[in-house]
C-alpha atoms as a PDB file:
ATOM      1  CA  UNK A   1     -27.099  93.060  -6.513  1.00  0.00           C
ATOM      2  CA  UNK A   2     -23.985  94.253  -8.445  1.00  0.00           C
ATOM      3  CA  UNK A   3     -22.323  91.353 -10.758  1.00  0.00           C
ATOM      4  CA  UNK A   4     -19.108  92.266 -12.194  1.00  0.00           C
ATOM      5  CA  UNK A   5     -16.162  90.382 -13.837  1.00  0.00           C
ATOM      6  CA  UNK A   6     -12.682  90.622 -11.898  1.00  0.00           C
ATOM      7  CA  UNK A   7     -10.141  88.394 -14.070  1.00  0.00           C
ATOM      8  CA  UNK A   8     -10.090  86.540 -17.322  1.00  0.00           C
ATOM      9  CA  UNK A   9      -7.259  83.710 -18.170  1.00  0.00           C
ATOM     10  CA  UNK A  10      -7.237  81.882 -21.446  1.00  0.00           C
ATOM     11  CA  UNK A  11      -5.807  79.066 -22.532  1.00  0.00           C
ATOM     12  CA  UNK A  12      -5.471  76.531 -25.294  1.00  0.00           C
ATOM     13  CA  UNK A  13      -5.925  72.580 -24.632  1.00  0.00           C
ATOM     14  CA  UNK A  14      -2.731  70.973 -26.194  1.00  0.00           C
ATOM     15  CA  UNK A  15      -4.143  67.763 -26.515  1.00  0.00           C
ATOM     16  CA  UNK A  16      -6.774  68.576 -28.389  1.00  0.00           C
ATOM     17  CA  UNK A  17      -6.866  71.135 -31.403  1.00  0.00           C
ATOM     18  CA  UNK A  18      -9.035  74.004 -31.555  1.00  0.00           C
ATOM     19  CA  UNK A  19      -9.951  73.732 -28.181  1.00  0.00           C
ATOM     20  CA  UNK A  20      -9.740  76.948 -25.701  1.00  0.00           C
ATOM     21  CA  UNK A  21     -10.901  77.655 -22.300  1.00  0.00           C
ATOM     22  CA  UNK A  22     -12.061  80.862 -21.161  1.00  0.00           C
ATOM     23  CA  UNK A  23     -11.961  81.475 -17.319  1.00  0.00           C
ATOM     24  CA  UNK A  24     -13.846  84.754 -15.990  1.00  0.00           C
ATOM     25  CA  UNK A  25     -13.431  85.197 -12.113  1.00  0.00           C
ATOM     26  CA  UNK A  26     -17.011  86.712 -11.236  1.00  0.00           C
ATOM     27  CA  UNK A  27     -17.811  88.955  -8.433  1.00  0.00           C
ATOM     28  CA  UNK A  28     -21.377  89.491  -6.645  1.00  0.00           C
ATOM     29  CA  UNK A  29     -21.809  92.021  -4.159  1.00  0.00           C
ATOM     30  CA  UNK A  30     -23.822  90.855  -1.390  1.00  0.00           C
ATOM     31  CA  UNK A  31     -24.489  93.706   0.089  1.00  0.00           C
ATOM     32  CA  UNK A  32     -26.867  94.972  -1.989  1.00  0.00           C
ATOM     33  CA  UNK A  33     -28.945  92.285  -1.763  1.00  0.00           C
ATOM     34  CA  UNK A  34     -29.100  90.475   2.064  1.00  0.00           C
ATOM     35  CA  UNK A  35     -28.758  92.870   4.766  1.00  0.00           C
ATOM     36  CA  UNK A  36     -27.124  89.989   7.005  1.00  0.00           C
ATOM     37  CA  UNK A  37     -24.268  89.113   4.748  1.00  0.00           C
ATOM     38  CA  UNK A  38     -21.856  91.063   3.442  1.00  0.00           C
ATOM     39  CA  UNK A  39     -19.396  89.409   1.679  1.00  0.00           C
ATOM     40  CA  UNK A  40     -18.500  89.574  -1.969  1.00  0.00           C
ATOM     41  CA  UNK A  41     -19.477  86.098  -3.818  1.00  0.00           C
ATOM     42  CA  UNK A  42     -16.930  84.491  -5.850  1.00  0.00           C
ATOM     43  CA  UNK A  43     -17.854  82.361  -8.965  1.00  0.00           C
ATOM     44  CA  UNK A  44     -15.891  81.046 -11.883  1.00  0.00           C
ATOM     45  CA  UNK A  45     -17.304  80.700 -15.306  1.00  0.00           C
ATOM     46  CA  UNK A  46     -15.560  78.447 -17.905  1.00  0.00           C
ATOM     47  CA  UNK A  47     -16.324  78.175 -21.454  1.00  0.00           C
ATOM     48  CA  UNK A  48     -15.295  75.511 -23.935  1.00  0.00           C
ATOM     49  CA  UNK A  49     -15.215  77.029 -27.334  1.00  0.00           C
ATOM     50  CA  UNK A  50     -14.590  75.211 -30.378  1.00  0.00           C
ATOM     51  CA  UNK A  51     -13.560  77.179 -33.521  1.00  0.00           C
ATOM     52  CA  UNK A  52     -15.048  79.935 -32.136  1.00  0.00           C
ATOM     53  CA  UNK A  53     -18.046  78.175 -31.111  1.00  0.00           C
ATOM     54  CA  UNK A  54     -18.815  77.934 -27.483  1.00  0.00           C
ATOM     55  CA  UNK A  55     -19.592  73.900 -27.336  1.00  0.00           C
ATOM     56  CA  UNK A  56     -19.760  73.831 -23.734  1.00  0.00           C
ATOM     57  CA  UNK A  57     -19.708  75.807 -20.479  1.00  0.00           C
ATOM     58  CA  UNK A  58     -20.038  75.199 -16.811  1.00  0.00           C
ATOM     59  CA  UNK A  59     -20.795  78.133 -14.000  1.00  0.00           C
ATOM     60  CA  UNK A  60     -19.412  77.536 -10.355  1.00  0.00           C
ATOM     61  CA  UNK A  61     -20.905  79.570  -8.220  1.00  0.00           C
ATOM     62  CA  UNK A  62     -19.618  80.805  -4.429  1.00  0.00           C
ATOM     63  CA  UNK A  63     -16.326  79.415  -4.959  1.00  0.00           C
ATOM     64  CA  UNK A  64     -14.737  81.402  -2.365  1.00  0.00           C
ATOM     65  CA  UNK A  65     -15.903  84.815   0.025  1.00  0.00           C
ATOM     66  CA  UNK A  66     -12.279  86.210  -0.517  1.00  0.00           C
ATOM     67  CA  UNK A  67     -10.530  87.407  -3.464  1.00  0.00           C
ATOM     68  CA  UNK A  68      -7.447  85.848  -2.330  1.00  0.00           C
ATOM     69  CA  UNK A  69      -8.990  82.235  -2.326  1.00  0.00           C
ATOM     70  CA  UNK A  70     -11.267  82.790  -5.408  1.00  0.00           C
ATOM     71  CA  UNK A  71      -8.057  83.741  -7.441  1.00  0.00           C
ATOM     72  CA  UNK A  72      -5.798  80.477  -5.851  1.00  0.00           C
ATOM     73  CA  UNK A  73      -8.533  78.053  -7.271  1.00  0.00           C
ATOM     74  CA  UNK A  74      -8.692  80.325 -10.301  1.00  0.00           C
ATOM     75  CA  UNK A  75      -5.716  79.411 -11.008  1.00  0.00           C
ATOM     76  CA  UNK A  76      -5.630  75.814 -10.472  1.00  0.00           C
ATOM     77  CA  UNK A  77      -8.519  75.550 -12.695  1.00  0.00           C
ATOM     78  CA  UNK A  78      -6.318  77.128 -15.709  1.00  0.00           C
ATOM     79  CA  UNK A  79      -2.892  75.335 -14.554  1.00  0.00           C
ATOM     80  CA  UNK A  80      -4.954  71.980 -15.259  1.00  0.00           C
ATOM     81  CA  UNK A  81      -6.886  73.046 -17.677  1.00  0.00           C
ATOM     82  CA  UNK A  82     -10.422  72.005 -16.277  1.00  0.00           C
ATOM     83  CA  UNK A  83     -12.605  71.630 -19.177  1.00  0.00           C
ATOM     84  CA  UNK A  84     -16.392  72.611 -18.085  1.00  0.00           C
ATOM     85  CA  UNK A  85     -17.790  68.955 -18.278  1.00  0.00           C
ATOM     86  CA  UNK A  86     -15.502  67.581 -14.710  1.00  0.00           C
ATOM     87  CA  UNK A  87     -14.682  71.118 -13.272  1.00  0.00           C
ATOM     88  CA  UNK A  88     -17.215  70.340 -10.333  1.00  0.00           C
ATOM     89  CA  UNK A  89     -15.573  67.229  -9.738  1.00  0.00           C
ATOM     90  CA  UNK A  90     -12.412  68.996  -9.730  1.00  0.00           C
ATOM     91  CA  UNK A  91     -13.903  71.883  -7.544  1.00  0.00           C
ATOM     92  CA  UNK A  92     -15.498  69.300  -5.320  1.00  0.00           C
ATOM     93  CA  UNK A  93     -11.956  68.185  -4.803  1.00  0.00           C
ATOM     94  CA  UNK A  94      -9.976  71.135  -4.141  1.00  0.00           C
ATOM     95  CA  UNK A  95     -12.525  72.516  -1.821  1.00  0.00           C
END
């Protein structure tokens, strides 16, 4: 199984100060791995770091089976600046 990161966004929380998100669009190739399936898997990670400290993080994995999708809900993740502790909740709604 092949794991390999396709974007990156960052961005800074204006309400708060000294917050930033990082957002890593994360690729998993299927096909190395389950004969029956071969679609990519698409997964965000987002980490809350904190002066440099990361003080939180959340992994959402099989957001999407298309890069098209994966990078639309990429995106609306960093427009509203998801923070790790509700992006499920936030995932659970857009999906």
């Amino acid at each position: 199984m092949k794991t390999h990161v396709t974007d990156c966004r960052r961005t800074e929380v204006k309400s708060r100060r000294n917050i930033v998100l990082d957002y890593s669009l994360i690729i998993t190739d299927k096909m190395d791995c389950d004969l029956f399936d071969e679609e990519d898997i698409y997964s965000v990670l987002i980490l809350q770091t904190e002066e440099g400290i990361t003080t939180e993080y959340d992994f959402l994995y099989d957001i999407a089976r298309d890069k098209e999708n994966a990078v639309a809900i990429l995106d609306l993740l960093v427009y509203n600046n998801v923070m790790p502790a509700n992006a499920r909740d936030v995932l659970a709604d857009i999906l």
